[in-house]
Every structure is written in structure tokens, then in C-alpha cells.
Protein backbone atom coordinates (compact mmCIF):
# COMPACT_ATOMS: atom_id res chain seq x y z
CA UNK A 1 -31.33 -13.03 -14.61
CA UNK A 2 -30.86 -9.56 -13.92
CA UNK A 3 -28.32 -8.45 -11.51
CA UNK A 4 -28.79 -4.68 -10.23
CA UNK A 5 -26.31 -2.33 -9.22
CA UNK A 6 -25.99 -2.95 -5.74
CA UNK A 7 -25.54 -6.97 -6.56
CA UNK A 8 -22.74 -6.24 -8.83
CA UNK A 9 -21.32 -3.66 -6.06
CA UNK A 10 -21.31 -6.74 -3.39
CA UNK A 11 -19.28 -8.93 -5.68
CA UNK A 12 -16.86 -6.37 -6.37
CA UNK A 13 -16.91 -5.96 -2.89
CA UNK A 14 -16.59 -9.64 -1.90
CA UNK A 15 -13.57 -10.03 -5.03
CA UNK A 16 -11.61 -7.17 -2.72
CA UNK A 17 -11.83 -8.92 0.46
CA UNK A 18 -11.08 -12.07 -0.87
CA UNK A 19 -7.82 -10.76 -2.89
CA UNK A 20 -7.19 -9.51 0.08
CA UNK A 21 -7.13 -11.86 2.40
CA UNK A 22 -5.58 -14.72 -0.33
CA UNK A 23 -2.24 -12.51 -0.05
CA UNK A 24 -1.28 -14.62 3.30
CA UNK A 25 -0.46 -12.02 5.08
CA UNK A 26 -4.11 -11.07 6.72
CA UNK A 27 -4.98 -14.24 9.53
CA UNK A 28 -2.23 -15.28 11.13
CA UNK A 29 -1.70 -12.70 13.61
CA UNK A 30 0.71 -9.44 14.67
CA UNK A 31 3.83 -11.42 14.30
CA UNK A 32 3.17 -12.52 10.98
CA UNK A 33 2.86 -9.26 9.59
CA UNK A 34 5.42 -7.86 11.54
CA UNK A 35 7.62 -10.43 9.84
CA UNK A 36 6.64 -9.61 6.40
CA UNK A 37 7.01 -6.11 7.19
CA UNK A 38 10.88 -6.32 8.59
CA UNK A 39 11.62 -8.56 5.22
CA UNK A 40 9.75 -6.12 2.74
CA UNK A 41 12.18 -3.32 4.71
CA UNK A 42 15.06 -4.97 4.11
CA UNK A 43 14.40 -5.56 0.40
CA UNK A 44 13.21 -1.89 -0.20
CA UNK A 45 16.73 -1.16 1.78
CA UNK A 46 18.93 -3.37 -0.10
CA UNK A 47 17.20 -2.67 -3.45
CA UNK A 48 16.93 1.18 -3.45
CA UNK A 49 19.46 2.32 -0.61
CA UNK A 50 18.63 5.75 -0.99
CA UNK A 51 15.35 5.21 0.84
CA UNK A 52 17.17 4.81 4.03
CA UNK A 53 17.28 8.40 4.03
CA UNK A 54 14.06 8.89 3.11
CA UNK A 55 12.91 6.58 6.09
CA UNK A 56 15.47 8.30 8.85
CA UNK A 57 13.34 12.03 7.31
CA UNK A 58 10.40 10.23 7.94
CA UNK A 59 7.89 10.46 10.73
CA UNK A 60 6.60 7.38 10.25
CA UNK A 61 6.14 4.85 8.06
CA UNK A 62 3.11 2.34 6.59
CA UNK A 63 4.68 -0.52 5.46
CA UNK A 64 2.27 -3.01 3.23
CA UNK A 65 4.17 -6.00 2.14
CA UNK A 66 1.83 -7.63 -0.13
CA UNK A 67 -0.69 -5.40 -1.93
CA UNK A 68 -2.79 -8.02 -4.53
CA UNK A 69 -5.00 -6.48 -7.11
CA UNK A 70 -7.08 -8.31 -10.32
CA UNK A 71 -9.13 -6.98 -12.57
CA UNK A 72 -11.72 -8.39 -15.59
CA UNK A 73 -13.52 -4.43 -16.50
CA UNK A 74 -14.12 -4.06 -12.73
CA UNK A 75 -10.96 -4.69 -10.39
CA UNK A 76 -10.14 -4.84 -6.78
CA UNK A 77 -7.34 -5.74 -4.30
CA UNK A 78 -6.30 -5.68 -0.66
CA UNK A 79 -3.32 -6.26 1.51
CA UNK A 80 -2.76 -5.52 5.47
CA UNK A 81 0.57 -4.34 6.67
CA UNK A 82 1.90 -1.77 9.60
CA UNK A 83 2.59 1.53 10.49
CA UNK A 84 5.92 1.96 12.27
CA UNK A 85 6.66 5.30 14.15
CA UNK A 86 10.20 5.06 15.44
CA UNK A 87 11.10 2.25 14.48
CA UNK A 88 8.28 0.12 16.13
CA UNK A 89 4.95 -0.66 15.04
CA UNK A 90 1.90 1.50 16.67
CA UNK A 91 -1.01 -0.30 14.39
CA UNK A 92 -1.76 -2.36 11.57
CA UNK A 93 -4.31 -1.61 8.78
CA UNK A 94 -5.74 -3.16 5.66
CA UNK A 95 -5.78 -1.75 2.33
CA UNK A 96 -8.99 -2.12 -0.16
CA UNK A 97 -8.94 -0.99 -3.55
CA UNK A 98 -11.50 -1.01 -6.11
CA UNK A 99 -11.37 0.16 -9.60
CA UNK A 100 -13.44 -0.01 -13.30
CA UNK A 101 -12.60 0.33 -16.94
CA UNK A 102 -10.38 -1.39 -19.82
CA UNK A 103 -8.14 -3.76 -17.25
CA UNK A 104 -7.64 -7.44 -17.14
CA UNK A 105 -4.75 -9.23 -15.10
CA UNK A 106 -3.88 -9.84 -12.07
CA UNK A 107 -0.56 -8.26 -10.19
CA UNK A 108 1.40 -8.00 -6.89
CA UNK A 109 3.74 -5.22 -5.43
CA UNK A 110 4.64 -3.62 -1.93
CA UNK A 111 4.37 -0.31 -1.02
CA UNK A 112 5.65 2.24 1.81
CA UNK A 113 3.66 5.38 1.94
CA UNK A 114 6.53 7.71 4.09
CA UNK A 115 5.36 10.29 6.51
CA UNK A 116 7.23 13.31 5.89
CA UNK A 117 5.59 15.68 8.45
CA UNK A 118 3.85 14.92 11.95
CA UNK A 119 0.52 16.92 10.30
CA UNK A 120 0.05 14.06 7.43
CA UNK A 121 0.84 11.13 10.15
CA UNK A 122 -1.81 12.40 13.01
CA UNK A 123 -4.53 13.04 9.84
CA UNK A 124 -3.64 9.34 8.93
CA UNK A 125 -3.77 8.07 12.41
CA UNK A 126 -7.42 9.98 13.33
CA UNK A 127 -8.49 8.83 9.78
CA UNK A 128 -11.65 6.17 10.27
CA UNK A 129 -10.27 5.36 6.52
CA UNK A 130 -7.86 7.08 4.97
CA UNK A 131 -8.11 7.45 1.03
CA UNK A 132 -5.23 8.56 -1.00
CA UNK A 133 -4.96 11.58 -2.69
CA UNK A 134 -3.34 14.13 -4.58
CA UNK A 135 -1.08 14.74 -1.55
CA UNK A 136 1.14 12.32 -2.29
CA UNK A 137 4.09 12.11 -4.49
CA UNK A 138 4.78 8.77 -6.11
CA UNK A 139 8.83 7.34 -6.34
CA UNK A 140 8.57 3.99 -7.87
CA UNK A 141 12.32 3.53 -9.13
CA UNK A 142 13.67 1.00 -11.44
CA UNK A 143 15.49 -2.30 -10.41
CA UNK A 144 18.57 -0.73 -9.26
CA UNK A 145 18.22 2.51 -9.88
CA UNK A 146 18.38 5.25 -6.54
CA UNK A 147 15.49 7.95 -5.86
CA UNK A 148 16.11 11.32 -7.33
CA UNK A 149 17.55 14.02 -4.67
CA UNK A 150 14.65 15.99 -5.08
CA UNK A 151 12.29 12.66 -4.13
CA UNK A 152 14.28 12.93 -1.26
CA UNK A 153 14.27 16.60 -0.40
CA UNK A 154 10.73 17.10 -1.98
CA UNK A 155 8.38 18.76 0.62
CA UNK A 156 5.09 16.14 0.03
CA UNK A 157 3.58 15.37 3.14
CA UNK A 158 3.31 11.81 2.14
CA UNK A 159 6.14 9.94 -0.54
CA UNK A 160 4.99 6.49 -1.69
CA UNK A 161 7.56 3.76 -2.93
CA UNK A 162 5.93 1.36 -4.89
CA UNK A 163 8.42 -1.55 -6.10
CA UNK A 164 8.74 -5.20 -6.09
CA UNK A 165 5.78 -5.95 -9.15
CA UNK A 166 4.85 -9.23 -10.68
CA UNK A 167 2.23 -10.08 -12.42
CA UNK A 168 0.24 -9.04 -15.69
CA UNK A 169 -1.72 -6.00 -15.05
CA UNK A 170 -0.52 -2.87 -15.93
CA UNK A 171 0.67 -0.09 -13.93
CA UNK A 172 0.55 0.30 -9.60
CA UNK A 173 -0.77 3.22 -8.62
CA UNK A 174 -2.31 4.08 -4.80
CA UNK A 175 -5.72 6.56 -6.26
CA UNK A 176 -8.74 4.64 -4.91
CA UNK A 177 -6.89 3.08 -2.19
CA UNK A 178 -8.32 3.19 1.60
CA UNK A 179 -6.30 2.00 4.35
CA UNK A 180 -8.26 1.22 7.47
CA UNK A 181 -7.05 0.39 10.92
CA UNK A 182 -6.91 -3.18 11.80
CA UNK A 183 -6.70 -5.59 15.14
CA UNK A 184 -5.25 -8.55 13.87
């Protein structure tokens, strides 16, 4: 049997939405990932304290508290999560990722993409799907360890924390990723 491109392209597909929607956080409603989302906070706060700064510089914030990705040559993952403005959440969106090449593993993190300037927040928001790019500057410090002054004081529209790993795939990067607004 032959399988043609767009075949393989629907299973890749079908393996994002399923790692997706396996993380728990995607069918049970606003509360539930409004939950997740005040816990994954409260980690990020209590494990890297200097990103309470970073979050009271902030705009806004997309908070995703359970980003799954697994990969056998072609990978994929998803998680949903919110973005908070102020200190309240203003929508919810999902995150699909897809990816190819020498991988194999499986792996779990959380992520908060911060909002340095109202220009990068209002291009999110009227964003049908937002795709990361080069405009964003990546701080993904150690267990214990505090973000670097110039993380802090850096001028990126967007600053990405990624922490909080497990698994056995290597590396957690957000290129490829498209966040898309949700009604859960």
C-alpha cells in the first residue's frame, strides 16, 4: 500500500490533535484551564521569582500549562491554555505543533509567552493563528536559577519561559508553534 503525501499529512495531523487533547487539560471546560493556569503561575512564581517582574512589565500574558509533544521522524504536539491581560483571563487558545527530522521521544513542559508591548499583544489577539517567530526571545532558566537582568530589561516584544520538562525528547523550543483562539 502506498500512502501519498496528503495521507501521511492527515496522520500527522490527527497525532497533533490527539497529543493534544490527551494532555487533560482541553474538554473539561473554562474552569479547568483556568485552574491549571493559576497552578502553572504559581510554580513558574515560586520556581523562578524573578519572573514576577517580568509578568508586572508585561501586557499580558499566554499561559499554557501543559504543552505535549512526540515524535518518531515526524512529530507533533498540542496543549490549550489562557491569555490573561490584567490579571484576568480575556480568551483561551490551543497550541499545535508539528515538526520532521532525526527525533524520537515523547516530552512535556509549560510555557508563558510574556507580552512586553501593547503592539505584540493586539497582533496576537487579531491573529486568526498566530505562529511564532523570530520575535521572540527565549528564557528557559535552570531549576533554581533567576532570569538574567537583561531577560528582564530586554526590549523583545514577546519573552517566552519555557520550564517544567519531563520526558525523553530533546530540547523545547516554540518555532512551528500556532496558537489559535479557542471557546472551550
Amino acid at each position: 500500500m502506498t500512502l501519498s503525501r496528503r495521507t501521511v499529512l492527515a496522520g500527522l495531523g490527527a497525532t497533533t490533535f490527539v497529543a493534544g487533547c490527551a494532555n487533560g487539560v482541553g474538554s473539561r471546560g473554562p474552569q479547568t484551564i483556568d485552574a491549571r493556569v493559576n497552578a502553572t503561575l504559581s510554580q513558574l512564581y515560586a520556581d523562578y521569582p524573578g519572573t514576577r517582574d517580568l509578568a508586572a512589565k508585561s501586557v499580558g500574558m499566554l499561559v499554557m500549562p501543559l504543552v505535549t509533544e512526540a515524535g518518531l521522524g515526524l512529530g507533533g504536539g498540542g496543549g490549550n491554555g489562557a491569555l490573561r491581560v490584567g490579571g484576568a483571563t480575556v480568551d483561551y487558545y490551543s497550541l499545535v505543533k508539528a515538526s520532521g527530522g532525526l527525533q524520537i521521544g515523547v516530552q512535556q513542559y509549560s510555557h508563558v509567552l510574556f507580552f512586553m508591548t501593547n503592539n505584540a499583544l493586539e497582533n496576537f489577539r487579531r491573529s486568526p493563528g498566530y505562529a511564532a517567530g523570530a520575535n521572540i526571545l527565549y528564557a528557559t532558566p535552570g531549576k533554581g536559577e533567576t532570569l538574567a537582568a537583561e531577560t528582564t530589561t530586554s526590549l523583545a516584544p514577546v519573552i517566552a519561559v519555557i520550564f517544567g520538562q519531563s520526558g525523553l525528547r530533546v530540547g523545547a523550543t516554540l518555532e512551528g508553534v500556532k496558537y489559535t483562539r479557542i471557546i472551550p
